[in-house]
Protein backbone atom coordinates (compact mmCIF):
# COMPACT_ATOMS: atom_id res chain seq x y z
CA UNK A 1 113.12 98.32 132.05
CA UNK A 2 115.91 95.97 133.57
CA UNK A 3 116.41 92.17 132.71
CA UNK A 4 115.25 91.19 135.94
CA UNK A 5 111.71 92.76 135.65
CA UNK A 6 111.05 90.62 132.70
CA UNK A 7 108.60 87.73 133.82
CA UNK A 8 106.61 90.63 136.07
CA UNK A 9 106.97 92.28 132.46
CA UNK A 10 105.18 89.49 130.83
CA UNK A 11 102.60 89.34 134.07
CA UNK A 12 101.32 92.83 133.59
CA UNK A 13 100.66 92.30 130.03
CA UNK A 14 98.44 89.88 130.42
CA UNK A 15 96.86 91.02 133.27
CA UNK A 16 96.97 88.36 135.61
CA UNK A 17 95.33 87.37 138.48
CA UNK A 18 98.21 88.52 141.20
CA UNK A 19 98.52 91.79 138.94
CA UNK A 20 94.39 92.32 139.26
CA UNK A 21 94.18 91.04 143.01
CA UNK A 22 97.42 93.70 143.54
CA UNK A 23 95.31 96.28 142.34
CA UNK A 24 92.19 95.38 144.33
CA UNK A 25 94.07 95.73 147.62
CA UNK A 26 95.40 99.28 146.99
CA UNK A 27 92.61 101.33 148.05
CA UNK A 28 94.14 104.13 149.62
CA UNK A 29 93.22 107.48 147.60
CA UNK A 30 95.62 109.90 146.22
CA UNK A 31 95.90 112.96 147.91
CA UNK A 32 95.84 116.51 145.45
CA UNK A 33 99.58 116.82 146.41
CA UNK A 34 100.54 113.15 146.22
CA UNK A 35 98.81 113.59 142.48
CA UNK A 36 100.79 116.23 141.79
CA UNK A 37 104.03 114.92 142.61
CA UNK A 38 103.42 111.56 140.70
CA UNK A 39 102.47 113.19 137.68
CA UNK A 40 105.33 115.77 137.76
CA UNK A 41 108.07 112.00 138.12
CA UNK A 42 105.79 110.83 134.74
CA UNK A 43 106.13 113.53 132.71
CA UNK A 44 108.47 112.06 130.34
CA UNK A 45 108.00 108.22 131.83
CA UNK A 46 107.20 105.30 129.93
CA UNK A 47 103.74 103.99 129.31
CA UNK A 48 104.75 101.04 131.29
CA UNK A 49 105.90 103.08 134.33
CA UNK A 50 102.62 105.64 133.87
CA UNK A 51 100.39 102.29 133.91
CA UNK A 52 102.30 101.10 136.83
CA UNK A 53 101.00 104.24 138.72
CA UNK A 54 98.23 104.42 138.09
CA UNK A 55 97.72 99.89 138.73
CA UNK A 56 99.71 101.04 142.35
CA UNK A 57 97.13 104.00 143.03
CA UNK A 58 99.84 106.20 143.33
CA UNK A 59 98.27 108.68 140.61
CA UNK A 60 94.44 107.83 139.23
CA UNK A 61 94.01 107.72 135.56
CA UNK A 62 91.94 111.24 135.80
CA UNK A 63 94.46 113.05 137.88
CA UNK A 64 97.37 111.75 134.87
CA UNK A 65 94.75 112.88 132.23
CA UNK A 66 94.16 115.92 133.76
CA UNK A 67 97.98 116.72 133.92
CA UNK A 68 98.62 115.20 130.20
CA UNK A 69 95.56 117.71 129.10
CA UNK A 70 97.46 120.75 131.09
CA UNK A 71 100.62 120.21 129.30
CA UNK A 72 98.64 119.96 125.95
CA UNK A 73 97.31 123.10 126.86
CA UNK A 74 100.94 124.63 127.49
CA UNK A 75 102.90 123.42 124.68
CA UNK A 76 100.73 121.75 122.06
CA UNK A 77 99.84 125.91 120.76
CA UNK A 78 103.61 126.15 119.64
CA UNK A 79 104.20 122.33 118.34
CA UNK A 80 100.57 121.94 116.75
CA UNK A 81 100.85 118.09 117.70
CA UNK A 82 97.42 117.21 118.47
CA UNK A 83 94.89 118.37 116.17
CA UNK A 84 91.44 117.13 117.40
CA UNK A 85 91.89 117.23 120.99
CA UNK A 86 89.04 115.05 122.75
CA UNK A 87 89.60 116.13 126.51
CA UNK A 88 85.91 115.65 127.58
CA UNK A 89 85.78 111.81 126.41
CA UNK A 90 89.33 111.73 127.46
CA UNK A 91 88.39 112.26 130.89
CA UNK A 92 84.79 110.41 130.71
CA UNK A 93 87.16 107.32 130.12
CA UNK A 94 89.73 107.99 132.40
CA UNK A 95 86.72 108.01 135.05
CA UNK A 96 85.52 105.00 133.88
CA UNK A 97 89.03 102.93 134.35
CA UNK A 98 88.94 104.72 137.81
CA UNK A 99 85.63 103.10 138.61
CA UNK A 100 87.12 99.97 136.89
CA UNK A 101 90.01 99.67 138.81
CA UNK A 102 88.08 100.45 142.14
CA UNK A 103 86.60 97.21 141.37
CA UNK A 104 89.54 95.24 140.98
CA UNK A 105 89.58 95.04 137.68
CA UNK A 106 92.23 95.63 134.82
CA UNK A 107 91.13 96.19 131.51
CA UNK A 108 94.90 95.51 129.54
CA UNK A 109 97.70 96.55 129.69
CA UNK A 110 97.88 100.11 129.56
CA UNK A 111 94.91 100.42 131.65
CA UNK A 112 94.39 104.36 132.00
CA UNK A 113 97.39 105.64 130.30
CA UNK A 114 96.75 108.61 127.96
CA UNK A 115 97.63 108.21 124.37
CA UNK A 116 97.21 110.10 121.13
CA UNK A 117 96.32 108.37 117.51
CA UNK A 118 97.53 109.59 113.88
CA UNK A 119 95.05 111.42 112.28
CA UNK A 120 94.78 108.33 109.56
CA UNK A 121 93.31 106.18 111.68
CA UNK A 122 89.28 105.89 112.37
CA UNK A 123 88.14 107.08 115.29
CA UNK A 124 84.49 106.69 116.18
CA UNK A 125 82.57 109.78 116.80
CA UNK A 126 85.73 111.75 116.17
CA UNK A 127 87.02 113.93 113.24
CA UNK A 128 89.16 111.91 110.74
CA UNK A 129 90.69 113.71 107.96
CA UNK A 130 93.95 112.33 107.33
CA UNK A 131 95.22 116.24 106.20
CA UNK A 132 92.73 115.99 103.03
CA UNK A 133 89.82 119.14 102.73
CA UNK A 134 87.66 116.47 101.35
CA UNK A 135 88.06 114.91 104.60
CA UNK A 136 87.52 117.41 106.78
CA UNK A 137 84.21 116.55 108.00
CA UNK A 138 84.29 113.09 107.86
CA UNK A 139 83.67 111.42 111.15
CA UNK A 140 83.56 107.97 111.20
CA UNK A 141 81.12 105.06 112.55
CA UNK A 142 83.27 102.81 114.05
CA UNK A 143 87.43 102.25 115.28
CA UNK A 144 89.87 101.35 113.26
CA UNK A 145 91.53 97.90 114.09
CA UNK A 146 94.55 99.89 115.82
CA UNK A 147 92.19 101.94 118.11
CA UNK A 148 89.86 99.22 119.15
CA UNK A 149 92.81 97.36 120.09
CA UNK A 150 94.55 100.19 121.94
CA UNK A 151 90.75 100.86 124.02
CA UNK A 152 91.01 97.18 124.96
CA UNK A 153 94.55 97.61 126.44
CA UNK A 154 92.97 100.07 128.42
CA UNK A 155 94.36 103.10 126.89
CA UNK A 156 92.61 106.72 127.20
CA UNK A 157 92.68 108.45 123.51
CA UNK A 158 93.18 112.36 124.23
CA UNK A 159 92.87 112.97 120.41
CA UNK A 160 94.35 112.82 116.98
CA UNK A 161 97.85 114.21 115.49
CA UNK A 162 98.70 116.04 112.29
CA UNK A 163 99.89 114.29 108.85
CA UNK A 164 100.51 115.34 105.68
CA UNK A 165 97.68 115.64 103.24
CA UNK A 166 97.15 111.75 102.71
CA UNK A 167 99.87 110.68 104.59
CA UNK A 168 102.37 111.27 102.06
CA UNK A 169 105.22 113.52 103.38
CA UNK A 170 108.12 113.19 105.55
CA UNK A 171 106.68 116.54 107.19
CA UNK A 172 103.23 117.08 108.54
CA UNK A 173 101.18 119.63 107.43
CA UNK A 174 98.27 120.33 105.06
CA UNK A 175 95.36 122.89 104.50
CA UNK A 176 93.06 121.68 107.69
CA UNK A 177 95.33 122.31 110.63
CA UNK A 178 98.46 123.64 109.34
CA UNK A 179 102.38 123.01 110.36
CA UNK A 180 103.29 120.97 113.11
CA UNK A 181 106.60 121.38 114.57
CA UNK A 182 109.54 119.42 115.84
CA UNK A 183 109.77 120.41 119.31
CA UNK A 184 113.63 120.49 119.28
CA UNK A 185 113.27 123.13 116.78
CA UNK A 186 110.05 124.64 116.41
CA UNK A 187 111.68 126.14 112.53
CA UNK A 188 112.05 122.48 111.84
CA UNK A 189 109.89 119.65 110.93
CA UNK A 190 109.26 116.59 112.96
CA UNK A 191 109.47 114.29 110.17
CA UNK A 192 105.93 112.67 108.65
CA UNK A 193 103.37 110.98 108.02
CA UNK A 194 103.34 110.19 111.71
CA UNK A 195 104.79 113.88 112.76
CA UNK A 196 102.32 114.92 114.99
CA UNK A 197 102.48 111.81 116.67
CA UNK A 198 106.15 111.89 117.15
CA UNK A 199 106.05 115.70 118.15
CA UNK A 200 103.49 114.85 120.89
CA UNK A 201 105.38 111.86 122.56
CA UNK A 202 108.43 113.62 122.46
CA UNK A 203 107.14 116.40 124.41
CA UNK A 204 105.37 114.35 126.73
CA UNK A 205 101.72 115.30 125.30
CA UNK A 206 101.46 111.32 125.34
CA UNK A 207 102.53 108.50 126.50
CA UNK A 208 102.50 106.66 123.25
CA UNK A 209 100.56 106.51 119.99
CA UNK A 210 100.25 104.29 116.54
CA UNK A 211 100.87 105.44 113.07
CA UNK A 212 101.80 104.11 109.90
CA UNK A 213 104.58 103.38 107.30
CA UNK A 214 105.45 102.66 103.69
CA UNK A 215 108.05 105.42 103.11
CA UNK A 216 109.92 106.01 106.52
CA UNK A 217 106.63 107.34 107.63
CA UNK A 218 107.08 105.89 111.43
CA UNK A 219 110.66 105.60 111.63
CA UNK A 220 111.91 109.05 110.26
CA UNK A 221 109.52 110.90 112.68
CA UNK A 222 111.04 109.53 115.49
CA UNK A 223 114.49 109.53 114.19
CA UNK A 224 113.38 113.34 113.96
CA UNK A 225 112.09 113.78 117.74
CA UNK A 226 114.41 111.38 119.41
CA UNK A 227 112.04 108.54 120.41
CA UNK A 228 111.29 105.19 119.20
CA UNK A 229 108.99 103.59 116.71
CA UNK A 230 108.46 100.38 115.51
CA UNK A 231 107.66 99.49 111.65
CA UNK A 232 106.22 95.95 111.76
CA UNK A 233 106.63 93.13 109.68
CA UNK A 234 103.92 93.33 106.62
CA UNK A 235 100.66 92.10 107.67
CA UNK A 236 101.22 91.78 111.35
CA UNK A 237 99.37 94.64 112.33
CA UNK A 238 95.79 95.07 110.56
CA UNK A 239 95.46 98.16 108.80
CA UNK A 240 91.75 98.28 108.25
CA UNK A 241 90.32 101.62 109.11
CA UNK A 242 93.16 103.17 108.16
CA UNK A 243 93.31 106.13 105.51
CA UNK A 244 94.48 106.41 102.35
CA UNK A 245 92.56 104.05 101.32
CA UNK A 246 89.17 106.46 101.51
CA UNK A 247 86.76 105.51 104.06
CA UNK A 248 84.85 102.73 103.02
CA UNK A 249 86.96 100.84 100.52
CA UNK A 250 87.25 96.99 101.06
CA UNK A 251 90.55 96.34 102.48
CA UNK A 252 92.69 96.26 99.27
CA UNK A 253 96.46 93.63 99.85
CA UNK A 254 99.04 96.51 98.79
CA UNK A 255 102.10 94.25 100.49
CA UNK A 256 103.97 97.61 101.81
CA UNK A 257 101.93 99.65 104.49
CA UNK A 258 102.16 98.88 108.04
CA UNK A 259 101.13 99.80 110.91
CA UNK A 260 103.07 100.10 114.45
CA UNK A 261 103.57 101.79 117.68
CA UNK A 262 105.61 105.16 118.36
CA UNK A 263 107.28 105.17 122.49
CA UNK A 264 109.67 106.80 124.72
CA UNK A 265 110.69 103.93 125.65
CA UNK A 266 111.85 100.52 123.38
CA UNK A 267 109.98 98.05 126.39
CA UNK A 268 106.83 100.21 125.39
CA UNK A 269 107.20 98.91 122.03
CA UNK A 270 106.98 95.27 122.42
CA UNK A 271 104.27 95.50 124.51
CA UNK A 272 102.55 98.06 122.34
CA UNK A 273 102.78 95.82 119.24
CA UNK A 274 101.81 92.39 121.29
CA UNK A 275 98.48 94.65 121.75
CA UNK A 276 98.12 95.90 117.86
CA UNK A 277 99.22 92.38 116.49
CA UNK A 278 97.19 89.79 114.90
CA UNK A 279 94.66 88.98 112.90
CA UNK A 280 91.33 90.67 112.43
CA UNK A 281 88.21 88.91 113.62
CA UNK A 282 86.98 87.46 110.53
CA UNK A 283 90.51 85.60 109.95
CA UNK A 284 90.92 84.65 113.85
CA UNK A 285 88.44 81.34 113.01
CA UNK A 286 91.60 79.85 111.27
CA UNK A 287 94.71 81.06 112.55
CA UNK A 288 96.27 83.39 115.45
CA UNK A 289 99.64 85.21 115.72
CA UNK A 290 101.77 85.26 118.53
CA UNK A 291 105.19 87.53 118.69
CA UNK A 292 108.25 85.04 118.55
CA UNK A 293 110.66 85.97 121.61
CA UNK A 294 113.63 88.17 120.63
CA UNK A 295 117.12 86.19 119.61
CA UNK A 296 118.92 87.45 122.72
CA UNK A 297 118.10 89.46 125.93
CA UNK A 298 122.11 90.38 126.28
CA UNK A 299 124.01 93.04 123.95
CA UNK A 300 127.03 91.33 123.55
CA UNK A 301 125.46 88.18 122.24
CA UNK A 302 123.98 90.20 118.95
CA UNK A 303 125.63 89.39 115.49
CA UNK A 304 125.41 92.72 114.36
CA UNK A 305 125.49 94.06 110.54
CA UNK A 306 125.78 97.24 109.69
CA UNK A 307 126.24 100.04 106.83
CA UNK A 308 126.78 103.74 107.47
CA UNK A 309 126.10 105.57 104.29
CA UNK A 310 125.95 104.61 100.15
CA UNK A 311 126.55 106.09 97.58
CA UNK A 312 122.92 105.46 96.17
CA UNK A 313 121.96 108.10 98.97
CA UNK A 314 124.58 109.61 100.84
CA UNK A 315 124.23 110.77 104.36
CA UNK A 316 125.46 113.86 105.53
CA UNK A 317 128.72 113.92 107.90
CA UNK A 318 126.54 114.54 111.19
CA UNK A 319 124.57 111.54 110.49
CA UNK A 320 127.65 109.30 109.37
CA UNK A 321 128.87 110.75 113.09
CA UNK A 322 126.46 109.81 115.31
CA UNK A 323 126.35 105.90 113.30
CA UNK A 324 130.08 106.13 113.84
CA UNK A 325 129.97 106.68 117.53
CA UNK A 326 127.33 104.06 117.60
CA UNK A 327 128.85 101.71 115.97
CA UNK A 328 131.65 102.30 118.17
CA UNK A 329 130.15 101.51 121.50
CA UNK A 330 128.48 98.59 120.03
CA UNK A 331 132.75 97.60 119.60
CA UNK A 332 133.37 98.50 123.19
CA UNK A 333 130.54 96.70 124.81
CA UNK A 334 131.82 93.51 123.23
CA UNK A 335 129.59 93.55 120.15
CA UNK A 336 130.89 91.77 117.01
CA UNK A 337 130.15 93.92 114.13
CA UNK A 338 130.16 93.60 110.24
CA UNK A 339 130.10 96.26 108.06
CA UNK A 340 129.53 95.69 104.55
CA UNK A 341 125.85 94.74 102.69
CA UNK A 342 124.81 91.41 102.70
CA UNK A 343 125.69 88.92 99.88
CA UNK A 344 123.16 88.76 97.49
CA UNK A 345 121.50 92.16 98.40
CA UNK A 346 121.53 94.18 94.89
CA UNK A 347 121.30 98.06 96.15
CA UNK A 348 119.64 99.24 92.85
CA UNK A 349 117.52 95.99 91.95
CA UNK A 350 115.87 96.07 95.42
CA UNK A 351 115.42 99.76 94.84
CA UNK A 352 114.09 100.27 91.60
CA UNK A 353 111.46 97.22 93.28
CA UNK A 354 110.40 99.23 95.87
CA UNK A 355 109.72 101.88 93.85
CA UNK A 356 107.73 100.06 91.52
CA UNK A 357 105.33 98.82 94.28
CA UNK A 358 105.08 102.11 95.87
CA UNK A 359 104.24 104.06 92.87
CA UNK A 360 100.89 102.08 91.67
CA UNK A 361 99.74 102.83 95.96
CA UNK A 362 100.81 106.97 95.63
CA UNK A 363 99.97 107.28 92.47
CA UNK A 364 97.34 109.90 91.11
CA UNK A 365 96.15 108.05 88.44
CA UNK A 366 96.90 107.25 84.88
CA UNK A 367 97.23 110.77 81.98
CA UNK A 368 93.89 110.59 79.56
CA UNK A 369 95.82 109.41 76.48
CA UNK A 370 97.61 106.21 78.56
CA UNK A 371 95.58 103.78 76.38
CA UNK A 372 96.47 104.77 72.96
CA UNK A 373 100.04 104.43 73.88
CA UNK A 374 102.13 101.31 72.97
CA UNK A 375 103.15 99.74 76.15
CA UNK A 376 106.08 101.38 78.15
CA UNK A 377 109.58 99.29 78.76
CA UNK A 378 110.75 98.02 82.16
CA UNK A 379 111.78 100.89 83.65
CA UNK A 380 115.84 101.52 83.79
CA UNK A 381 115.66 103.89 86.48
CA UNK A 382 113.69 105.42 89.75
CA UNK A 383 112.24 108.25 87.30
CA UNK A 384 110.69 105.67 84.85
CA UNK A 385 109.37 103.77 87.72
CA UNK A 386 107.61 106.57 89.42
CA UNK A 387 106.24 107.30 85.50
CA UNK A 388 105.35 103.64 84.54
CA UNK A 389 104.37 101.34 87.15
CA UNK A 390 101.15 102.81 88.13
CA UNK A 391 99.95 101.55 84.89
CA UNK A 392 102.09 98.57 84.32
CA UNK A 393 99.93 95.42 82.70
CA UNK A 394 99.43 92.87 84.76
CA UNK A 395 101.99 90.70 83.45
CA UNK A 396 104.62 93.06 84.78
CA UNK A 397 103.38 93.00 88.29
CA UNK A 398 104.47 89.35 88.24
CA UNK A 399 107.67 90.57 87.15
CA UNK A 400 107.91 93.13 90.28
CA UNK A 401 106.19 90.47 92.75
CA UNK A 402 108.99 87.97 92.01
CA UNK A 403 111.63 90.53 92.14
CA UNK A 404 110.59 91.61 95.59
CA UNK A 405 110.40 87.52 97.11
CA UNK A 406 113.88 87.34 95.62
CA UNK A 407 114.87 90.32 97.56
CA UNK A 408 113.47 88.61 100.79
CA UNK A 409 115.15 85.38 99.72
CA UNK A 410 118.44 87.08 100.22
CA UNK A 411 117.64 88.77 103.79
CA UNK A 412 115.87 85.66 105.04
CA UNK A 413 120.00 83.96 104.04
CA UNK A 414 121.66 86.84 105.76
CA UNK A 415 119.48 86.51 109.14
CA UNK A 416 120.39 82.79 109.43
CA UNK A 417 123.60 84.24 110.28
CA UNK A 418 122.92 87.57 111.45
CA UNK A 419 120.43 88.58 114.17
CA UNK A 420 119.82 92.52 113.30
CA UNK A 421 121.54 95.26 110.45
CA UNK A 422 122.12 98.36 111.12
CA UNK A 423 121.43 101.90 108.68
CA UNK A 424 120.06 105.24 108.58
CA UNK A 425 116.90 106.31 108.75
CA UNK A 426 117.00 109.02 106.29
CA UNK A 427 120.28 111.17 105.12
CA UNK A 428 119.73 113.99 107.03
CA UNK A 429 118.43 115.59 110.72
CA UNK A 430 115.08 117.25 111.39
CA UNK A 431 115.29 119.73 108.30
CA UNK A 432 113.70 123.18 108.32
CA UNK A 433 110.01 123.34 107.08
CA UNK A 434 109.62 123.45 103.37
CA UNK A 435 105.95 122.69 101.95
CA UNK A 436 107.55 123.87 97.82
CA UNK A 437 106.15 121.79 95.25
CA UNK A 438 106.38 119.33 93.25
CA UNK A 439 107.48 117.39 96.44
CA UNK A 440 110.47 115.42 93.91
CA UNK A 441 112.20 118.69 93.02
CA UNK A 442 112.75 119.62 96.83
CA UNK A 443 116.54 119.60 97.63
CA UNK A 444 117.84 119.00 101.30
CA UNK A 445 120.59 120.97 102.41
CA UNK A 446 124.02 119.40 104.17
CA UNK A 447 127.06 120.66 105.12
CA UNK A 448 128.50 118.24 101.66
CA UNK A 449 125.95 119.73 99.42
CA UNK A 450 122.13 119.54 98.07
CA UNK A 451 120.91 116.31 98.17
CA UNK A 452 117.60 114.91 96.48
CA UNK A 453 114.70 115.19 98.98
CA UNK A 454 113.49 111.69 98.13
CA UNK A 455 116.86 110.07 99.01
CA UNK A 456 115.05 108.50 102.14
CA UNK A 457 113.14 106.64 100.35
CA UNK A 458 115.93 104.50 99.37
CA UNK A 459 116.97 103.88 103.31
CA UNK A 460 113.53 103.08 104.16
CA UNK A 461 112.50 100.70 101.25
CA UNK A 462 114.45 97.94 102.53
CA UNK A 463 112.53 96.89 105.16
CA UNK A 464 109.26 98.50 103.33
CA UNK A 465 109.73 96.72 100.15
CA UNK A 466 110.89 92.99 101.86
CA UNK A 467 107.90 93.63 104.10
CA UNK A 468 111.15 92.81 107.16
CA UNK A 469 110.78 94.92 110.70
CA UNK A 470 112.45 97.67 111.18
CA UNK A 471 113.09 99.42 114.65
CA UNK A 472 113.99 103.30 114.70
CA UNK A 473 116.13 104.29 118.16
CA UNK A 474 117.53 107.33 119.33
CA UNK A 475 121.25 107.27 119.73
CA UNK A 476 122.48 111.11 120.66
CA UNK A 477 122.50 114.47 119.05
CA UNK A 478 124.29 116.51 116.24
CA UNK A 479 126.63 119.18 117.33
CA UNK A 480 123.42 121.97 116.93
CA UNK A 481 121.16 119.74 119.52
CA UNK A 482 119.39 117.58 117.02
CA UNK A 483 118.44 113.97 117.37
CA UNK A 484 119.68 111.15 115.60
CA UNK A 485 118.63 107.89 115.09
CA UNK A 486 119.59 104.98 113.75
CA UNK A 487 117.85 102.45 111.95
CA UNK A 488 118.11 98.46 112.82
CA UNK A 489 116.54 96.03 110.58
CA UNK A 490 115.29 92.80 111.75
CA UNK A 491 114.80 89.12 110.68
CA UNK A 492 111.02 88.37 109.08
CA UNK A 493 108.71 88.35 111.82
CA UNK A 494 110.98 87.84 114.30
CA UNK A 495 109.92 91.98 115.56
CA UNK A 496 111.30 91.16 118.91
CA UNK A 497 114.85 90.96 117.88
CA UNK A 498 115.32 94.67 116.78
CA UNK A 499 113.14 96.10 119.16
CA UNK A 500 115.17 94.50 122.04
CA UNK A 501 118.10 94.74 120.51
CA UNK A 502 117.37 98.79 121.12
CA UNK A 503 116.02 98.62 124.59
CA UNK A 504 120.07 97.16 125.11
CA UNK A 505 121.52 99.76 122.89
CA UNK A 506 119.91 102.08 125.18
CA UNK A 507 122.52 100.96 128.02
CA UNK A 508 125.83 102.03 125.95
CA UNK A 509 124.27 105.48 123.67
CA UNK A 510 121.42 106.85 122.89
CA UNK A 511 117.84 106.46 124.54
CA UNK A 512 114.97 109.59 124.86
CA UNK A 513 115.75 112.46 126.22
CA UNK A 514 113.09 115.26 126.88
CA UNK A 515 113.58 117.94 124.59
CA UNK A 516 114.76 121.39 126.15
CA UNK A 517 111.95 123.71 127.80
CA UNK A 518 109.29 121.21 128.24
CA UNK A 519 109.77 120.43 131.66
């Protein structure tokens, strides 16, 4: 969206008065041809421009339904996207924002605009099974956080997407529903936990979704299907309702999950997350949470940091290509750039950290004999991590805890300075499918070499572990037609900054592109 349509922007979020009375006014109906033009120009639009539509009357929120639900019915058989379609409620609330509308009134800001949600997040009256057979008849009471939000925006929920058996893959696929596929390259994943998601925005079975992070989960699925997503700073976005943990279980403070929106388009984002942010109800008696404005609305005003590849996990050469080329249109538009990591940042401290936290949350629980061992050593390395700090004593999560604000300490310096940092989002391009286990002894191949298939851990844990925002963008393709993406770190809390600072990227490289055949 241009510069200049910022304060109407800000107008249609909150659904003012001129934006309702606009709506009122346009009464003429939409012919079945008229229909059928519009929603052939939003195929692949944003969620803004679809809600625009359907605000002008130019296409009503059943006749977009209807068309999102025929290309579901088209494409979704060969991507396995969306894997609890709900077309009949779909369409039941796509009437009702109709009859809304009719009536002058707007219900949010993405009043009638199809969406999908990750199957880890509660849906009431819908099947929730986050990939797990134990789950696969579990239907839940009530929305999660994320989804009651998203209804309130006005958003109509066409179903839920495919993840890896508890969320915990960077592919998406598990007993229940099988593969899903990255719709660049149907042999190749679209990345996980939030795959299916991904998959389904890319192909334009959605206009935009929500899934979750703590391993690359939001960001490497889009850096897979060449849209955007946005992992939010820790604690913005309310994860209740969300699975792992099982259904039920008291919200439990685990300081790494997120939860944030996945877009064609980088506008979508801010608005999508100034609908998911804030509090939950219980803690809105004492405080609020409002989304501070982004550092800069101009490219060439950005103090830009940046790193291409480490030797911790090295990328392969297509990846370090596209950042390249990035990086050098960033130069050409005027950007200053500064490559290097920040002062202060230890690589392998901040690792080993992230590690320990994530471990105790993936964990399968501790051998038999743990308690008639003498207590384990401070693990020197990412193996002993993954083996000791499930069942570290307490003392040693003090230890970790400090480590971690120290670690933040350091960012929070760099950012005074800085405005966003550029990475990777994982070492490698959509990869083919590979469901081999143990999931640690899995190789990825690259034109260099094998490399370890948990190397992306270590290019997602710094935002994950610090708890900073983290914005994944598309920014072109490898020489075989695959998207890459590139990874831009934020200041804390200050989720604005990178997810403009990609909206302008999308000016000089990069930006979504439909994916071949889906037209």
């Amino acid at each position: 969206m241009p510069e200049n349509d910022a304060v109407s922007r800000r107008t249609f979020l909150k659904g003012s008065a001129a934006v309702v009375a606009a709506a009122a006014v346009s009464t003429i109906p939409v012919t079945s041809s008229a229909a059928a033009s519009a929603a052939a120009e939003l195929e692949f639009a944003s969620a803004f421009e679809a809600a625009a539509a359907i605000r002008k009357k130019k296409i009503s929120s059943v006749e977009l339904t209807k068309a999102v639900l025929a290309r579901i019915d088209r494409f979704n058989p060969k991507l396995n996207a969306i894997v609890t379609l709900t077309a009949d409620q779909a369409l039941e609330r796509a009437r009702a924002a109709d009859g809304a509308l009719a009536k002058g009134q707007v219900w949010g800001a993405f009043h009638g605009v199809p969406c999908t949600i990750k199957d880890s997040f509660e849906v009431e009256g819908v099947r929730t099974t986050c990939g797990a057979k134990e789950l696969a008849n579990y239907v839940p009471k009530q929305d999660a956080v994320c989804v009651a939000r998203y209804r309130k925006a006005g958003a109509v929920i066409l179903g839920k997407t495919n993840v890896p058996t508890y969320a915990a893959d960077w592919q998406s696929y598990n007993d229940i529903f099988g593969t899903t596929n990255n719709p660049w390259d149907v042999t190749r994943t679209p990345g996980g936990s939030s795959g299916g998601e991904a998959a389904a925005i890319a192909s334009g079975l959605s206009y935009f979704g929500v899934g979750s992070d703590i391993g690359g989960s939001l960001r490497v699925p889009a850096d897979f299907c060449g849209i955007y997503a946005h992992k939010s700073s820790v604690d913005v976005v309310p994860m209740k309702g969300h699975i792992p943990p099982p259904p039920g279980v008291t919200d439990i403070p685990l300081h790494l999950p997120v939860a944030g929106p996945l877009a064609r388009n980088a506008e979508d984002l801010r608005a999508l997350l100034e609908v998911l942010g804030g509090p939950v109800e219980a803690d809105q008696v004492a405080y609020r949470w409002s989304l501070p404005a982004a550092r800069h609305l101009r490219l060439s005003e950005f103090r830009v940091g940046y790193v291409l590849d480490d030797k911790n996990a090295p990328v392969s050469s297509e990846v370090r290509s596209g950042l390249e080329e990035t990086v050098r249109a960033l130069q050409k538009a005027g950007v200053k750039t500064e490559e290097g990591w920040p002062q202060g940042v230890n690589l392998t401290e901040e690792y080993l950290t992230y590690v320990e936290l994530l471990a105790p949350i993936i964990s399968g629980g501790p051998p038999p004999d743990l308690f008639q061992k003498a207590p384990l050593p401070p693990p020197k390395n990412i193996g002993e991590a993954f083996a000791f700090a499930p069942y570290a004593p307490h003392i040693y999560y003090f230890r970790v805890m400090a480590a971690r604000e120290n670690a933040g300490a350091a960012w929070r310096e760099y950012f005074k300075t800085h405005d966003v940092f550029l990475m990777p989002v994982a070492t490698v391009p959509a990869f083919p499918h590979d469901h081999s286990q143990p999931m640690p002894a899995r190789t990825l191949n690259t034109p260099e070499g094998p490399r370890p298939y948990t190397d992306t851990l270590f290019w997602a844990g710094f935002a994950t572990m610090t708890g900073f925002p983290a914005t994944a963008a598309p920014v072109g393709f490898t020489s075989g037609g695959l998207p890459l993406g590139v990874q831009i770190l934020g200041p804390w809390l200050e989720d604005a900054t990178p997810i403009e600072f990609a909206a302008q990227l999308s000016k000089v490289i990069g930006g979504y592109k439909p994916p071949k055949g889906y037209a």
